[in-house]
C-alpha atoms as a PDB file:
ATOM      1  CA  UNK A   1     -17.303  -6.447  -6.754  1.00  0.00           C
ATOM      2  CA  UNK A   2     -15.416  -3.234  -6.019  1.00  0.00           C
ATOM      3  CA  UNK A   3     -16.827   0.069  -6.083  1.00  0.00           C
ATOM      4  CA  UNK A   4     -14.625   1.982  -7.989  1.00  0.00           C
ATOM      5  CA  UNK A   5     -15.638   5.239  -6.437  1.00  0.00           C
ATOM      6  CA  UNK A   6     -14.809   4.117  -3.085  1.00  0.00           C
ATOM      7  CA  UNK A   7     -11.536   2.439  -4.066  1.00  0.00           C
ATOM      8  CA  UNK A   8     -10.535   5.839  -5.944  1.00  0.00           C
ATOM      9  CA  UNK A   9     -11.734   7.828  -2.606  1.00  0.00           C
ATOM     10  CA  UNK A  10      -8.939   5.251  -0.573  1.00  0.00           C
ATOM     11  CA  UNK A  11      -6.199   5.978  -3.312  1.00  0.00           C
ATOM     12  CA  UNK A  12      -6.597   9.687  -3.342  1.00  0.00           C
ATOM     13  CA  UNK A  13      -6.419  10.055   0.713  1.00  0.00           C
ATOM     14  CA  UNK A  14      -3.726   6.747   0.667  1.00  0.00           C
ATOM     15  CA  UNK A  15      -1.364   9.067  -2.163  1.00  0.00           C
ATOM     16  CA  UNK A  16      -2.364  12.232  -0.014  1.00  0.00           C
ATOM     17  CA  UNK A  17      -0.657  10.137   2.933  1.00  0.00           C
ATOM     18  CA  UNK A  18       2.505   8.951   1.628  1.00  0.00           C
ATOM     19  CA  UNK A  19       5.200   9.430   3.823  1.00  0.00           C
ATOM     20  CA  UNK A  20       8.603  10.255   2.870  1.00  0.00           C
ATOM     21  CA  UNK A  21      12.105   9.308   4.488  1.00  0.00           C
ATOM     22  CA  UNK A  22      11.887  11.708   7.086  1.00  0.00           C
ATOM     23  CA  UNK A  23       8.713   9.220   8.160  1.00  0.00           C
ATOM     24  CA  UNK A  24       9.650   6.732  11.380  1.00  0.00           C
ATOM     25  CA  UNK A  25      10.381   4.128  10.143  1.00  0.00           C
ATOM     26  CA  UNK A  26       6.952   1.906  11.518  1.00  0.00           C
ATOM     27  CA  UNK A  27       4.899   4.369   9.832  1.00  0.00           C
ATOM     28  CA  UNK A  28       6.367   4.222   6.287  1.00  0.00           C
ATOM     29  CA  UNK A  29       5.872   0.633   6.740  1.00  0.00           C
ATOM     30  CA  UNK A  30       2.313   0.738   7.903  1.00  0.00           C
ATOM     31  CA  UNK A  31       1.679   2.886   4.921  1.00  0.00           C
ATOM     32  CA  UNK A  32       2.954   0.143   2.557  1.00  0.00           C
ATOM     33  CA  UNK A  33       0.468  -2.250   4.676  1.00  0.00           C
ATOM     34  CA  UNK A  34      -2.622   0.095   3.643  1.00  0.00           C
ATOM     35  CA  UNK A  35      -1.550   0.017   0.066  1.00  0.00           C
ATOM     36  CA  UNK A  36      -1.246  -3.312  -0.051  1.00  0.00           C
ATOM     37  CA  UNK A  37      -4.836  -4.042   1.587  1.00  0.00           C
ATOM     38  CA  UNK A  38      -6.131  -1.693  -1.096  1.00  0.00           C
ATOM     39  CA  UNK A  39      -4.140  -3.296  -3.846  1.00  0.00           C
ATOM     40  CA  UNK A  40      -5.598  -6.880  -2.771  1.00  0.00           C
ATOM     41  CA  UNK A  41      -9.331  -4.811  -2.704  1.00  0.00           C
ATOM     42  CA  UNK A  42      -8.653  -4.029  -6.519  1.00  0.00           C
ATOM     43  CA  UNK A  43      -7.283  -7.517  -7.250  1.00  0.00           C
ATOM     44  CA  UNK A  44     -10.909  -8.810  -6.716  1.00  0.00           C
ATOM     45  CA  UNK A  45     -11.171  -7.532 -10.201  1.00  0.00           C
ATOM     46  CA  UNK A  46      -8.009  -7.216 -11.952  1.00  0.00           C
ATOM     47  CA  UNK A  47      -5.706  -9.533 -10.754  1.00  0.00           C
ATOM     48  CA  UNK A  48      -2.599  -7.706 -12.172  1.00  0.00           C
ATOM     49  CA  UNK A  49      -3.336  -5.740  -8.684  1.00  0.00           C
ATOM     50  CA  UNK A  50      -2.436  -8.630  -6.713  1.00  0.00           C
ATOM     51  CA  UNK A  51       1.207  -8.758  -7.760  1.00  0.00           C
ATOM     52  CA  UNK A  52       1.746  -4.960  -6.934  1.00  0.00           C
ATOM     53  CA  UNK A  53      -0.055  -5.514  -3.462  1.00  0.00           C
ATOM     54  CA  UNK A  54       2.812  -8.251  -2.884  1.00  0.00           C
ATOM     55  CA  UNK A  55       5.652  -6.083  -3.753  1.00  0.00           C
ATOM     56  CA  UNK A  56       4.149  -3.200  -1.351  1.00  0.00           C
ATOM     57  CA  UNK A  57       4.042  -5.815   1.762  1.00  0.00           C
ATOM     58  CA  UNK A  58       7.442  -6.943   0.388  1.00  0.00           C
ATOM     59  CA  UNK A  59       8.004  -3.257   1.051  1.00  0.00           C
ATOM     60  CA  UNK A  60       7.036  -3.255   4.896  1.00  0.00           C
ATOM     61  CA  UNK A  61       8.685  -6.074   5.765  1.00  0.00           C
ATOM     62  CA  UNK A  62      12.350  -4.445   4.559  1.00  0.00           C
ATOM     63  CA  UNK A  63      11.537  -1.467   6.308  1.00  0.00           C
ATOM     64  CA  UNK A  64      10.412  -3.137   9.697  1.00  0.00           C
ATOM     65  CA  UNK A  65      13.809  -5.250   9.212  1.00  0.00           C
ATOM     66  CA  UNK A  66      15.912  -2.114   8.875  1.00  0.00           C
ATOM     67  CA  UNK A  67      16.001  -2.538   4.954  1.00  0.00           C
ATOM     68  CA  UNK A  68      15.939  -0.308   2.062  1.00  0.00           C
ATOM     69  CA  UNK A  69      13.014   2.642   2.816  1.00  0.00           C
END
């Protein structure tokens, strides 16, 4: 099971982390990569999670490939 106090810990310093377009490129990505992991964490117990952790790696991959930030 999750702890939610630990997850919540995560997504406080994870938002205090975002980058923004002014980010390289690699980073923003490997920020989308951390959300995801996090998002697949939570998913363990809600699975709505799961989806959202997909669209962040969806995320990483377009901006490793150049894509939309």
């Amino acid at each position: 099971m999750t702890d939610l106090t630990t997850v919540s810990a995560e997504l406080s310093a994870l938002l205090g982390s975002m980058p923004d377009l002014s980010t390289p490129a690699a980073d923003r990505a490997d920020w989308f990569d951390r959300k995801a992991d996090l998002l697949d964490r939570v998913a363990v117990t809600v699975p709505e999670a799961a989806e959202l952790a997909t669209v962040a790696r969806d995320r990483a991959t377009r901006i490793r490939t150049g894509g939309a930030a």
